[in-house]
C-alpha atoms as a PDB file:
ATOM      1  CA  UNK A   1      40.741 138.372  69.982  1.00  0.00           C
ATOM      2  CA  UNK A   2      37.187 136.778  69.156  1.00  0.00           C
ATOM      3  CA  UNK A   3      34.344 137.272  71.267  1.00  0.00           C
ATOM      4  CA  UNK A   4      32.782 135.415  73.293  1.00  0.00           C
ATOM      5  CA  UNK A   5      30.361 132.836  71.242  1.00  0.00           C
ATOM      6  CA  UNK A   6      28.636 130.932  73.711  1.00  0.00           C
ATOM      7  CA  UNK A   7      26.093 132.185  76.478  1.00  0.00           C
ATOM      8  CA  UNK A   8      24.532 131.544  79.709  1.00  0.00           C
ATOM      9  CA  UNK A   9      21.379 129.866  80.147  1.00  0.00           C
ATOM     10  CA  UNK A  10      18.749 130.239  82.875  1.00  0.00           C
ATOM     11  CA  UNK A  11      15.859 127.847  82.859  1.00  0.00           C
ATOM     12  CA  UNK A  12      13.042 127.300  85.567  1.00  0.00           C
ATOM     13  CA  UNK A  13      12.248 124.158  86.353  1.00  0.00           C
ATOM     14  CA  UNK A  14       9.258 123.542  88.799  1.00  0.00           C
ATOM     15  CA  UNK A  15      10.078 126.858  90.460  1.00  0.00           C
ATOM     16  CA  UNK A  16      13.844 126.629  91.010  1.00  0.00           C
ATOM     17  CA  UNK A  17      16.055 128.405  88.648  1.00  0.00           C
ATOM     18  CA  UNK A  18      18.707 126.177  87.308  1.00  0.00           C
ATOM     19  CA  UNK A  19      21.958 127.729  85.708  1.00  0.00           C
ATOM     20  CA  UNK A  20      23.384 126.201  82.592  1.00  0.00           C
ATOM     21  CA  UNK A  21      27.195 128.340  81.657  1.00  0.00           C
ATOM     22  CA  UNK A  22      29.567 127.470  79.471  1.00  0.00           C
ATOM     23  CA  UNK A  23      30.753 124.380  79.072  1.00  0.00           C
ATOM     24  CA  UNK A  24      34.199 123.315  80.619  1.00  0.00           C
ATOM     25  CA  UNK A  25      35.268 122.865  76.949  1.00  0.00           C
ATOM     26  CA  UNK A  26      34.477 126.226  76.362  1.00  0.00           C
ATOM     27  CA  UNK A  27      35.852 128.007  79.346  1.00  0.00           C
ATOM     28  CA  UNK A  28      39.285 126.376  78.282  1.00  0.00           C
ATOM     29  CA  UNK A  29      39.109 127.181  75.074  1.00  0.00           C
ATOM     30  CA  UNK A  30      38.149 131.106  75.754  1.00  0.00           C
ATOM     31  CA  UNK A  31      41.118 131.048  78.902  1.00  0.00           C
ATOM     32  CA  UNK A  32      43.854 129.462  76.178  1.00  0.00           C
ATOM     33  CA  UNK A  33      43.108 132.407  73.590  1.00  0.00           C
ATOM     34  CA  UNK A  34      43.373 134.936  76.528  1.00  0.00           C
ATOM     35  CA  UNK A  35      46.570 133.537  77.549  1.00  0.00           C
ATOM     36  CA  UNK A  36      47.896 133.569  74.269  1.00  0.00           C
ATOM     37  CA  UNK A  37      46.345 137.558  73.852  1.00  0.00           C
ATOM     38  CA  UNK A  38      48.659 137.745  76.391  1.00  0.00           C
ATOM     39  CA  UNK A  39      51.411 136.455  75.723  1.00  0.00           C
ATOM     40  CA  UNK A  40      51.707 138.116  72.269  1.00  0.00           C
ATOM     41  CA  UNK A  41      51.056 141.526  74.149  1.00  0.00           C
ATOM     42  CA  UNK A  42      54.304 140.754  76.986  1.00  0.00           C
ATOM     43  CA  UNK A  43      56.421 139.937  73.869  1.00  0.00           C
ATOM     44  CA  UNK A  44      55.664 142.987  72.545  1.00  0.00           C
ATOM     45  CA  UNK A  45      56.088 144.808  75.425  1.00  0.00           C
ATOM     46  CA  UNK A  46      60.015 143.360  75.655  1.00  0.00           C
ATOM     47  CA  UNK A  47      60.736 144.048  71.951  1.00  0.00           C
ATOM     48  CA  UNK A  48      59.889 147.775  72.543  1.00  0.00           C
ATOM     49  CA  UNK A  49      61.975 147.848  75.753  1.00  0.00           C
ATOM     50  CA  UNK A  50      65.551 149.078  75.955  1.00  0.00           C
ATOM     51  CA  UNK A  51      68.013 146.760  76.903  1.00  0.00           C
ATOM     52  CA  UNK A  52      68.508 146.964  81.356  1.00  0.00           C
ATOM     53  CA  UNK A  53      72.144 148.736  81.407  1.00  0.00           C
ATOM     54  CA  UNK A  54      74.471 146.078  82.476  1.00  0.00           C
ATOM     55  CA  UNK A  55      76.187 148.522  84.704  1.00  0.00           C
ATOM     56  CA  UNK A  56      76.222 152.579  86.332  1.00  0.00           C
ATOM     57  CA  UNK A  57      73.949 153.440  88.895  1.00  0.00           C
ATOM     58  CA  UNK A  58      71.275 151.389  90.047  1.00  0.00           C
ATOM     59  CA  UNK A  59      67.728 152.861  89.561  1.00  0.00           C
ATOM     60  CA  UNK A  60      66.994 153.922  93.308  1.00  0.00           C
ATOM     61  CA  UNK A  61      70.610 156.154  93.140  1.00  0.00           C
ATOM     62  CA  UNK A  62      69.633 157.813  90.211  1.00  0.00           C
ATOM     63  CA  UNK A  63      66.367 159.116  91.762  1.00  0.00           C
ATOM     64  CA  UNK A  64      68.114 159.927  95.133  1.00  0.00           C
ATOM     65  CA  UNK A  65      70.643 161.936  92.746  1.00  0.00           C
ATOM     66  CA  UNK A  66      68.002 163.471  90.427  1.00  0.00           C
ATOM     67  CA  UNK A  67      66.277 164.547  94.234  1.00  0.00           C
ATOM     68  CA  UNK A  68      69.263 165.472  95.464  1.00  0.00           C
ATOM     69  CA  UNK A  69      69.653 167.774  92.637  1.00  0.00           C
ATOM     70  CA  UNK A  70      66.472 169.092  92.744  1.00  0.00           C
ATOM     71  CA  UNK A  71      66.286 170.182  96.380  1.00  0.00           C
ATOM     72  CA  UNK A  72      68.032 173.730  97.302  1.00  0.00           C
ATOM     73  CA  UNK A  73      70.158 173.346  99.969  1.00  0.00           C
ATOM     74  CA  UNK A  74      70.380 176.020 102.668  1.00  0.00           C
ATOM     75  CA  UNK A  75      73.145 177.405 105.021  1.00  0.00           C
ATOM     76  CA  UNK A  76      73.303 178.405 108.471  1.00  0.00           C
ATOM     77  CA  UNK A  77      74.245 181.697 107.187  1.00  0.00           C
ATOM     78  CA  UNK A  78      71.311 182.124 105.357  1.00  0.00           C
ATOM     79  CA  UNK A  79      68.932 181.258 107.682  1.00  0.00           C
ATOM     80  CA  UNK A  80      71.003 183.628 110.494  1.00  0.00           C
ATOM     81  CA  UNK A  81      70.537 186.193 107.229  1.00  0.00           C
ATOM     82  CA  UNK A  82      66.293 185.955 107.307  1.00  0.00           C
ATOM     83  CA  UNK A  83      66.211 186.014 111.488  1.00  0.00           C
ATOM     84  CA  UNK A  84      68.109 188.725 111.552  1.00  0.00           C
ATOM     85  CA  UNK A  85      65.889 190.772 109.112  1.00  0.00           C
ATOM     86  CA  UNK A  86      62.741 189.317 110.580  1.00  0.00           C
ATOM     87  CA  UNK A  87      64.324 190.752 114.206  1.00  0.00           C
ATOM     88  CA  UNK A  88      64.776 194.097 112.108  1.00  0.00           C
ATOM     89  CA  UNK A  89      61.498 194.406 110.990  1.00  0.00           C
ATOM     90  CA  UNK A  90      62.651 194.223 107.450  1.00  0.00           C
ATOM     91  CA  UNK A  91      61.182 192.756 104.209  1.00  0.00           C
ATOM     92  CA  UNK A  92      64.314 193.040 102.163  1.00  0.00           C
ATOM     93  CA  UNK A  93      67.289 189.979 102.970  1.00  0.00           C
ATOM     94  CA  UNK A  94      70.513 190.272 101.159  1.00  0.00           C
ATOM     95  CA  UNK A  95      72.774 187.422 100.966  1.00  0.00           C
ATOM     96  CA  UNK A  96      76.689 187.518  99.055  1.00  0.00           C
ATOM     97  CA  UNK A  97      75.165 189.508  95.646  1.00  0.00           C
ATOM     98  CA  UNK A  98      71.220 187.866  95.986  1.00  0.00           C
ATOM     99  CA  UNK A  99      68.787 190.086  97.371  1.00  0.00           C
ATOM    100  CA  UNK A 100      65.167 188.866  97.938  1.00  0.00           C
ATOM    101  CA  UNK A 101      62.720 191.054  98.852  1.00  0.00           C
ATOM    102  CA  UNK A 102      59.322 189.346 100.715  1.00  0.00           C
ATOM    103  CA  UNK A 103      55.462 190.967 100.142  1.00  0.00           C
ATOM    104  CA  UNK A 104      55.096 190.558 103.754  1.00  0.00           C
ATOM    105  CA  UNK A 105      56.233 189.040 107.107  1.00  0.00           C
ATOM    106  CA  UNK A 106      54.175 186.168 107.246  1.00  0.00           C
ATOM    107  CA  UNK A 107      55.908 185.177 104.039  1.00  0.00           C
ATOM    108  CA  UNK A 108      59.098 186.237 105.419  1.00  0.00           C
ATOM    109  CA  UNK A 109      58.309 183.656 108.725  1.00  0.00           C
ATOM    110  CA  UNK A 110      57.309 180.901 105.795  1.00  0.00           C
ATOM    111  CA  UNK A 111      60.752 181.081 104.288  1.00  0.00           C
ATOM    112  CA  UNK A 112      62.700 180.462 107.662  1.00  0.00           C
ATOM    113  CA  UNK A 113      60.048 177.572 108.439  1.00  0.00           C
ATOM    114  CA  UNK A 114      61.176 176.172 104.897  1.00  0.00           C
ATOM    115  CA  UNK A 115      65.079 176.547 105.666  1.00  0.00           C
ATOM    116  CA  UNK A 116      64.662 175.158 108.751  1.00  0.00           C
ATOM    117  CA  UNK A 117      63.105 172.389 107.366  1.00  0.00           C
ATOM    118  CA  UNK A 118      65.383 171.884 105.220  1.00  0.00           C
ATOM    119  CA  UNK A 119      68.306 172.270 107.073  1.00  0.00           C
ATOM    120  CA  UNK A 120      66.591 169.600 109.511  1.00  0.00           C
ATOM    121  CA  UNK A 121      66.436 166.976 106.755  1.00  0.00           C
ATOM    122  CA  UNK A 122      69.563 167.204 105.601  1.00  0.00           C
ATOM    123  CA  UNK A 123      70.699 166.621 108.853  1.00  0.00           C
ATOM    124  CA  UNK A 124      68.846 163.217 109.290  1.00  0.00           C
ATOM    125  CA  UNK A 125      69.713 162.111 105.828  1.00  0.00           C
ATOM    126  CA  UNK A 126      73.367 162.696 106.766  1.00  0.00           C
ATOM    127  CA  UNK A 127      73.383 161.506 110.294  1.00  0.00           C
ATOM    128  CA  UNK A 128      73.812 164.382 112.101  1.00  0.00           C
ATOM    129  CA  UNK A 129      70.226 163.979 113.672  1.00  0.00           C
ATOM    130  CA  UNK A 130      69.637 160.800 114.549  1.00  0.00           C
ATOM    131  CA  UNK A 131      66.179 159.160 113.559  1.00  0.00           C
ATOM    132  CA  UNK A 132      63.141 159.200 115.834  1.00  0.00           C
ATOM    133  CA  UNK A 133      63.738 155.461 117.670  1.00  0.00           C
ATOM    134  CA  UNK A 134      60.982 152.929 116.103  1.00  0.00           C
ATOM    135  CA  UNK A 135      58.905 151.610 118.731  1.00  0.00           C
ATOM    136  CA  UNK A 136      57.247 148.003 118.821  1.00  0.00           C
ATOM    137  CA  UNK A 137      54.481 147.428 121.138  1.00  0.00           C
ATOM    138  CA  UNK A 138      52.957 143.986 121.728  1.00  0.00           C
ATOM    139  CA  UNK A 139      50.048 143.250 123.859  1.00  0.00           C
ATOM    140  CA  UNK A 140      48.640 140.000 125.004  1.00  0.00           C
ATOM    141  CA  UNK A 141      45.694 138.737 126.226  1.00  0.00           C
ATOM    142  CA  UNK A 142      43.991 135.204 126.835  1.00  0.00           C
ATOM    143  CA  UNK A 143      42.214 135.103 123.653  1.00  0.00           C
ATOM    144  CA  UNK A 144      39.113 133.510 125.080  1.00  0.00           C
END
């Protein structure tokens, strides 16, 4: 792409400043080589693309399986499992042939906040738990 060739002009005439830009000539000359920049660059753009898949999972059902994936999913049992060591006093939970031992309590209390949590989602996500009700509030007034 060229640069620009033409300038602005200011000139003072009896103590008002008059502007004198480009041309209209100009201006559609430097917008048509932008536009064709452009264009070159969004043809580009689509030869280097893969072709869309023409069928499978749509984009928004991969992610929600890639997340799905990606999240640990907890048990009842295992969250029974850390109360009843946090009751105990203990540091040390053992679950079927895992055993985790925690620095301290506080981080103990973090991991049943995080099961919980988790065990809360999944419920909404599956329906279990319905969805805090949306509320709509509309106010009036005379608008004077």
């Amino acid at each position: 792409m060229r640069a620009r060739t033409w300038s602005s002009l200011i000139i003072l005439v009896s103590g008002v400043v008059v502007y004198a830009g480009p041309t209209p000539e100009q201006r559609i000359a430097d917008l048509t080589e932008r536009m064709q920049a452009l264009e070159a660059r969004v043809q580009a753009l689509e030869q280097r693309a893969p072709a869309a898949p023409t069928a499978g999972p749509s984009l928004r059902d991969r992610f929600r399986a890639r997340m799905a994936k990606d999240r640990a999913t907890y048990t009842e049992a295992q969250l029974q499992a850390l109360r009843n060591a946090l009751a105990k006093g203990e540091k040390r939970v053992t679950f079927g042939d895992k055993t985790v031992e925690y620095r301290s309590i506080d981080e103990l209390t973090a991991a049943i906040h995080e099961v919980e949590l988790a065990l809360h989602k999944d419920a909404v996500t599956t329906g279990l738990i319905p969805r805090a009700a949306r509320q709509i509030r509309i106010t009036t007034a005379k608008g004077f």
